[in-house]
C-alpha atoms as a PDB file:
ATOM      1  CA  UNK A   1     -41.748 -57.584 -28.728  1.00  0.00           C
ATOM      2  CA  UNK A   2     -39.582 -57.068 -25.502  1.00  0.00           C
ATOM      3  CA  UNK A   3     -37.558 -59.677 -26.390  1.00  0.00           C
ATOM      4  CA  UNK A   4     -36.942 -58.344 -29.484  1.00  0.00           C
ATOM      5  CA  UNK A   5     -35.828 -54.653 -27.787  1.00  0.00           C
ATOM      6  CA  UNK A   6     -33.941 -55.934 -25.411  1.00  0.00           C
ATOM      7  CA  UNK A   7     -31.644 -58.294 -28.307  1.00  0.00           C
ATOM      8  CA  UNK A   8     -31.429 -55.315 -30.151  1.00  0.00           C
ATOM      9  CA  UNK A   9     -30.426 -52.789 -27.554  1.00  0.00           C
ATOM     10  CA  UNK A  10     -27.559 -55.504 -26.515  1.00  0.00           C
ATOM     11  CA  UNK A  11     -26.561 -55.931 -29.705  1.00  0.00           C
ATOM     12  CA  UNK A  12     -26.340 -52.348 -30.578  1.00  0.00           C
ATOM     13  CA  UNK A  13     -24.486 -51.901 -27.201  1.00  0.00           C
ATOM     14  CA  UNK A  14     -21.728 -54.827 -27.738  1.00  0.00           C
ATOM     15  CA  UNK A  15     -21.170 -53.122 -31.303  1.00  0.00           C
ATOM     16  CA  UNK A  16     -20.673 -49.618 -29.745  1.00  0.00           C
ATOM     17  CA  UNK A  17     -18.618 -50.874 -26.812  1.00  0.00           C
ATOM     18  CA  UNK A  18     -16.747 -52.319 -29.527  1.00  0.00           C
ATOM     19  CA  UNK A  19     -16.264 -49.910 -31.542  1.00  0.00           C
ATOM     20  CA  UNK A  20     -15.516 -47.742 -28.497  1.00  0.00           C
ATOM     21  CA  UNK A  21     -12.575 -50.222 -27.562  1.00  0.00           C
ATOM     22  CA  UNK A  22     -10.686 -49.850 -31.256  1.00  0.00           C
ATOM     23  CA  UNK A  23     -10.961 -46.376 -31.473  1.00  0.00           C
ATOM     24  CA  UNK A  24      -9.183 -45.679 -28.293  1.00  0.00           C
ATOM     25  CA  UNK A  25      -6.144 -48.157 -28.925  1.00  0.00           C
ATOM     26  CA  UNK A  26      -4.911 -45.969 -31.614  1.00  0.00           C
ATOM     27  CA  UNK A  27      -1.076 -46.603 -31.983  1.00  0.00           C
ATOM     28  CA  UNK A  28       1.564 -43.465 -31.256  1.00  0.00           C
ATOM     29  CA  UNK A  29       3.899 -43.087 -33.878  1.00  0.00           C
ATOM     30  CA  UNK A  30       7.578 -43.799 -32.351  1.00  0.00           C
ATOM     31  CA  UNK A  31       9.473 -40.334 -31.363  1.00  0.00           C
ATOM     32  CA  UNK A  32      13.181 -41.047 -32.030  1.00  0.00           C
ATOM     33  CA  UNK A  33      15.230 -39.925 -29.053  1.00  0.00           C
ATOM     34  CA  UNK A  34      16.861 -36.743 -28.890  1.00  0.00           C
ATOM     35  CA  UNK A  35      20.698 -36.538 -26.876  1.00  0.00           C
ATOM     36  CA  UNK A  36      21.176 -35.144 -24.441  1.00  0.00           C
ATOM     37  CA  UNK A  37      23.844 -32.241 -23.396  1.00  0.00           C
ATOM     38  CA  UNK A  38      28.050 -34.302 -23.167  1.00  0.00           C
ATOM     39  CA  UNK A  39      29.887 -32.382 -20.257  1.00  0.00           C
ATOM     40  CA  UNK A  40      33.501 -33.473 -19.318  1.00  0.00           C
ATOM     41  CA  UNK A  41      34.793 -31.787 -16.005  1.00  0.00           C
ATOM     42  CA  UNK A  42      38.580 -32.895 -14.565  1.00  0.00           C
ATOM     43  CA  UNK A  43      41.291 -31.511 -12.271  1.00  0.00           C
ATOM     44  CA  UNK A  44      43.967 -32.633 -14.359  1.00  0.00           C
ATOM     45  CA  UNK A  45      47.078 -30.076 -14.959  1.00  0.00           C
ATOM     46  CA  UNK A  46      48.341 -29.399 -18.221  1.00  0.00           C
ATOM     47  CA  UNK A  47      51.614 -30.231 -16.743  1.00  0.00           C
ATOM     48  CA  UNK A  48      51.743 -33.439 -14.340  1.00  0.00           C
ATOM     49  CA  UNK A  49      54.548 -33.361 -11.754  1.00  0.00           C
ATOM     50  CA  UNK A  50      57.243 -36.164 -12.420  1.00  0.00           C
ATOM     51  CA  UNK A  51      55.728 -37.653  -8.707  1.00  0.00           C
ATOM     52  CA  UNK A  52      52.207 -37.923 -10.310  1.00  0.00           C
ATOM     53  CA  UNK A  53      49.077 -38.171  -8.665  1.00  0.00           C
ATOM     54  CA  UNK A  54      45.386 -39.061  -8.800  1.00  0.00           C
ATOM     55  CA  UNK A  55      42.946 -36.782 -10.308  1.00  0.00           C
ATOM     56  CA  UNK A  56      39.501 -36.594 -10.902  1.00  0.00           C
ATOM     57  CA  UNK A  57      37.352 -37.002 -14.048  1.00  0.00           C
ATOM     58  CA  UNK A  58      33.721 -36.482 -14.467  1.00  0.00           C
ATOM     59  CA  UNK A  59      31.665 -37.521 -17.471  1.00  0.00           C
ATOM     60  CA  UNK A  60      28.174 -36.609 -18.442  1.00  0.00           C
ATOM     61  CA  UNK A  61      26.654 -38.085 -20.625  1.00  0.00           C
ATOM     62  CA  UNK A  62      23.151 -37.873 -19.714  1.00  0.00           C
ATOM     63  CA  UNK A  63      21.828 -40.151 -23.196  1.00  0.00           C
ATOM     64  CA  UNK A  64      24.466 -40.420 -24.475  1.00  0.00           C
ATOM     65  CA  UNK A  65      26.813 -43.229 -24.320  1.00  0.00           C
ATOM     66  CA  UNK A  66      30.468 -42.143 -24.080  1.00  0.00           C
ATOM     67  CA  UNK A  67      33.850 -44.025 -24.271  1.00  0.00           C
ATOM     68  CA  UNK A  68      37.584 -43.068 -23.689  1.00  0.00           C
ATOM     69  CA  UNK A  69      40.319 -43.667 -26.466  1.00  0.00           C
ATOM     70  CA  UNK A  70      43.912 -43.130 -25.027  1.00  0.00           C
ATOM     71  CA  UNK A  71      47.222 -43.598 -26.991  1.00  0.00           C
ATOM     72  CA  UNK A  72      48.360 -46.906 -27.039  1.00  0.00           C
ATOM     73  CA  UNK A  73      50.909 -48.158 -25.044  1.00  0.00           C
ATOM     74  CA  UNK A  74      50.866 -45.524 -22.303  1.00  0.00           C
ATOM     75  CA  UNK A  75      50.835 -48.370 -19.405  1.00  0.00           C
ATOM     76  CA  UNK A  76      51.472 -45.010 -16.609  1.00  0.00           C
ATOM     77  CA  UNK A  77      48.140 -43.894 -17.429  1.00  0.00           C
ATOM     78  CA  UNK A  78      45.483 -45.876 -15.369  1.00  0.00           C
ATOM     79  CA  UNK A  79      41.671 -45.195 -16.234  1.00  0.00           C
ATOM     80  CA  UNK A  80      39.614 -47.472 -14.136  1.00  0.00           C
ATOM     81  CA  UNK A  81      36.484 -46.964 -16.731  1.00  0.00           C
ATOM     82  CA  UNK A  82      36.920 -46.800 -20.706  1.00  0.00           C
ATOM     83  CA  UNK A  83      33.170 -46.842 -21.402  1.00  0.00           C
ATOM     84  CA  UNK A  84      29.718 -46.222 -19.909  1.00  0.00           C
ATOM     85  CA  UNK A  85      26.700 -43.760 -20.241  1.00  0.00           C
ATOM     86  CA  UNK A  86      25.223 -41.196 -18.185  1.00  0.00           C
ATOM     87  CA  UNK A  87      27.278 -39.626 -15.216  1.00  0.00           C
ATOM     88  CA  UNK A  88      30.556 -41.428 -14.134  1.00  0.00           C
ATOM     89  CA  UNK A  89      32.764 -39.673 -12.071  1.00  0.00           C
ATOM     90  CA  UNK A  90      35.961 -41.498 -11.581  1.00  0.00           C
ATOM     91  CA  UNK A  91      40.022 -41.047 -10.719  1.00  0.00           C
ATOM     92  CA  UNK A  92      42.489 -40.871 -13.190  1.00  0.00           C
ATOM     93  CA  UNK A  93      45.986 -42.325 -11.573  1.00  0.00           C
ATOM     94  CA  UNK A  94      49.262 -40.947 -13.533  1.00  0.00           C
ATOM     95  CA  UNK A  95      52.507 -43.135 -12.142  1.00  0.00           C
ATOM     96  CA  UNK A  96      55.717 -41.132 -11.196  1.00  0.00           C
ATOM     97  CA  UNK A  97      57.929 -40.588 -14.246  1.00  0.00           C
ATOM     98  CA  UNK A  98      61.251 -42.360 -13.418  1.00  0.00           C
ATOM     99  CA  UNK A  99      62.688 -42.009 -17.004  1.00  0.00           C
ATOM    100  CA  UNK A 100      64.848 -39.389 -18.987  1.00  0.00           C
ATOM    101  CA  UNK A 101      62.418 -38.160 -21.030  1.00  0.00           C
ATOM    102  CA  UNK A 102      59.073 -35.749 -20.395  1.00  0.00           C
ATOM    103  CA  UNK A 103      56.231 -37.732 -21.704  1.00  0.00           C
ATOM    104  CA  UNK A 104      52.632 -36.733 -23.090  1.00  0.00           C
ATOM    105  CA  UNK A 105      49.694 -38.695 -23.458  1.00  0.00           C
ATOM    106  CA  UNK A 106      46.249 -37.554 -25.252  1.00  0.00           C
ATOM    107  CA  UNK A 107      43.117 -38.677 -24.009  1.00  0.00           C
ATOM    108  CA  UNK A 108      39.679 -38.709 -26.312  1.00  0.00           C
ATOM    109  CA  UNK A 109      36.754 -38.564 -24.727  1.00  0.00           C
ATOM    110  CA  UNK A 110      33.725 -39.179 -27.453  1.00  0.00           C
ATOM    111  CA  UNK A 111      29.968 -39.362 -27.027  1.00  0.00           C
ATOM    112  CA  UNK A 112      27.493 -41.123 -29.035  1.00  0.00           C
ATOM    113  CA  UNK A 113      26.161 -37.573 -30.304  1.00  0.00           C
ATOM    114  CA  UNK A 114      29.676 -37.544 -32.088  1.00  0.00           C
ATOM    115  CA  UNK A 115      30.923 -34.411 -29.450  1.00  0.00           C
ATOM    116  CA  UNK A 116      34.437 -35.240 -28.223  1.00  0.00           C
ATOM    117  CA  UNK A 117      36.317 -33.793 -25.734  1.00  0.00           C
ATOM    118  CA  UNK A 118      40.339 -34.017 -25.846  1.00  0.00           C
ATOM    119  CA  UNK A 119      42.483 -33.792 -22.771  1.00  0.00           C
ATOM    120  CA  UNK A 120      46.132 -33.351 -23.447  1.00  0.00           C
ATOM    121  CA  UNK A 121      48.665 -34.763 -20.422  1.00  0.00           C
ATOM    122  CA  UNK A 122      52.765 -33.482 -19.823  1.00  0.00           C
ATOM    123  CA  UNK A 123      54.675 -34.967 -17.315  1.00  0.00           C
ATOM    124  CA  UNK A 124      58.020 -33.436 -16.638  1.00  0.00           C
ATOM    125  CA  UNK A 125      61.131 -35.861 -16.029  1.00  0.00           C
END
């Protein structure tokens, strides 16, 4: 008879310990991600002297993913980094203007949340 017991009660204790295991690997239904804030900071001027300069440029990003469209062809407008995600802060370098002409470029910042930020550029002759 206390063989009998003691197959039962390890039995009954496998099942429970079993049963025990399944019911605590429940699966969490995936959360889809949420984006974060998109924060562009710069020191550009409006109006770029005809010497021009290097200025700063910040992105944040935080989830997002972010990437810069320019206008084609401006070749005196150097931006080290086009794309990235999270918080880049870089320098923007604007080569002196040795033509005739004023010139203006528009920069496009946009963010994987579909925010953009636009940053319009003069530089006198």
């Amino acid at each position: 008879m206390k063989i009998i017991t003691n197959k039962y009660l390890k039995i009954h204790s496998a099942i429970f310990s079993l049963l025990l295991l399944l019911s605590s690997c429940s699966k969490d239904l995936p959360v889809a991600p949420q984006a974060g804030p998109f924060e562009v900071t710069h020191d550009i001027p409006v109006s770029v002297l005809a010497s021009g300069g290097s200025y700063n440029l910040t992105i944040d990003g935080t989830t997002n993913g972010w990437w810069i469209v320019k206008s084609e062809n401006v070749s005196w407008l150097t931006i080290n980094r086009m794309y990235g995600s999270a918080k880049v802060s870089q320098q923007i370098t604007i080569s002196p203007n040795t033509g005739a002409n004023a010139r203006e470029v528009t920069i496009e910042i946009k963010a994987t949340n579909n925010e953009s930020k636009i940053i319009k550029i003069s530089q006198a002759k």
